[in-house]
Protein backbone atom coordinates (compact mmCIF):
# COMPACT_ATOMS: atom_id res chain seq x y z
CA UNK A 1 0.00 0.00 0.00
CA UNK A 2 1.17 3.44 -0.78
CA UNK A 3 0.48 6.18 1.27
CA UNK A 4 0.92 9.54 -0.18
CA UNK A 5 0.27 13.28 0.77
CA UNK A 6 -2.41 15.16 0.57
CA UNK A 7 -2.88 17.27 -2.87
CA UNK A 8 -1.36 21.09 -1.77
CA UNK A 9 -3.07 23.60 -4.51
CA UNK A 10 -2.50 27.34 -4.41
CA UNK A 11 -6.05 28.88 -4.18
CA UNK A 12 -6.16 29.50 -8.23
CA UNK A 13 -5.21 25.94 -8.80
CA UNK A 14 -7.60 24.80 -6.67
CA UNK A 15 -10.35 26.96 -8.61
CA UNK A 16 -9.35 25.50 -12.11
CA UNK A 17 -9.19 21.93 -10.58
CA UNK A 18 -12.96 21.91 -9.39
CA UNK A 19 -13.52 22.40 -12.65
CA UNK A 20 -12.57 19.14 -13.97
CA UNK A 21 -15.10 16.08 -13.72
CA UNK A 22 -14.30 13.89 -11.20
CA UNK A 23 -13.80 11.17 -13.95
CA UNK A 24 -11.34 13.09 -16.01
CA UNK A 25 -9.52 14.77 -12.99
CA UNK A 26 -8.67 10.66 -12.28
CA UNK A 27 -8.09 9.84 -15.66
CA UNK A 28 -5.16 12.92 -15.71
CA UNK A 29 -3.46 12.15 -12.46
CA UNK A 30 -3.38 8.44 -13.93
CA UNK A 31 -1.92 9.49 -17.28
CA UNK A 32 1.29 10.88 -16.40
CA UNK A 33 4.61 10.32 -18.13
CA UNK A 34 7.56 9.05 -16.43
CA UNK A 35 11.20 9.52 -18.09
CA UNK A 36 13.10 8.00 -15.72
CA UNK A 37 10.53 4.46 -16.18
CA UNK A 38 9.94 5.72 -19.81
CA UNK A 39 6.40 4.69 -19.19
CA UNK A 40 3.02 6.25 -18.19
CA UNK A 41 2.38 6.29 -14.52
CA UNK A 42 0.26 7.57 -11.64
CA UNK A 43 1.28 10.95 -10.06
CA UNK A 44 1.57 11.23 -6.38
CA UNK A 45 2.56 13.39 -3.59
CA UNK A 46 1.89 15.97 -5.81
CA UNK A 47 1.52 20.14 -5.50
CA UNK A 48 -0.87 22.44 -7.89
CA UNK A 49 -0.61 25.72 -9.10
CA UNK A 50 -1.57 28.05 -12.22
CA UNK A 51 1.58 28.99 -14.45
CA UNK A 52 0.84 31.17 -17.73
CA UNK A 53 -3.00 30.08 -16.91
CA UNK A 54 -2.12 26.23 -17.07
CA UNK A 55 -2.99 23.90 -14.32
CA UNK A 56 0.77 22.14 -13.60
CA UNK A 57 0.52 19.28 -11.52
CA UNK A 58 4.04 18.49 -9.80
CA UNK A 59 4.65 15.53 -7.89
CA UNK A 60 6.49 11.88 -7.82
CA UNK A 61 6.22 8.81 -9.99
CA UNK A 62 3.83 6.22 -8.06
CA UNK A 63 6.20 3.65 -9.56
CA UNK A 64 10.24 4.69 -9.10
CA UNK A 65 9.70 8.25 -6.98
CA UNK A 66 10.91 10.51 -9.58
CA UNK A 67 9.82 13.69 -10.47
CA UNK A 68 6.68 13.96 -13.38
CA UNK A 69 4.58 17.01 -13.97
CA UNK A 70 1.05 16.85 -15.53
CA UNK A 71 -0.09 20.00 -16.98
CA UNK A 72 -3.42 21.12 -18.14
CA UNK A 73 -3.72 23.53 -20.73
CA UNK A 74 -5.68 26.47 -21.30
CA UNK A 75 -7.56 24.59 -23.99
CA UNK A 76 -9.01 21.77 -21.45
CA UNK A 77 -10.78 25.07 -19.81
CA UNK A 78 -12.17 26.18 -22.98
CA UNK A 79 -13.58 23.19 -23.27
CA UNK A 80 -15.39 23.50 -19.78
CA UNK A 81 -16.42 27.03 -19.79
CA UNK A 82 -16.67 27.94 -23.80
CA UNK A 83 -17.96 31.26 -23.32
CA UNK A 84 -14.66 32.30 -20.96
CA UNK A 85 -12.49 34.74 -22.39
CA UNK A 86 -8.69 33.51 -22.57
């Protein structure tokens, strides 16, 4: 069993991620890639916050430890709220 930290989001991050369905919020922290297993993994122990208005997931590989990032781009949130302005 691993046990792994609790998400840490800065309060924008936490906005944009609310705004992902539950099913595809899992389906991104699931799809991560991993250079060091050259593979995709889970992401874990991870940290949140809004760069350039991306969501950027940081955290470790659930498999080896190593640093991944996920990051979600301003297109996802076009997708969720079409009539936002970029």
């Amino acid at each position: 069993m691993t046990i792994s930290k609790l998400p840490q989001f800065t309060p924008k991050a936490a906005e944009l991620c609310a705004t992902i369905p539950a099913a595809t919020r899992h389906q991104l922290l699931a799809n991560v890639f991993c250079f060091h297993c050259r593979d995709v993994v889970k992401i874990v122990d991870f940290k949140g916050m809004v760069s350039r208005g991306d969501l950027v997931l940081n955290g470790c590989c659930a498999v080896c430890g190593n640093e991944v990032a996920r990051v979600v781009e301003e297109v996802y949130k076009l997708l969720v709220h079409p009539s936002r302005e970029v």
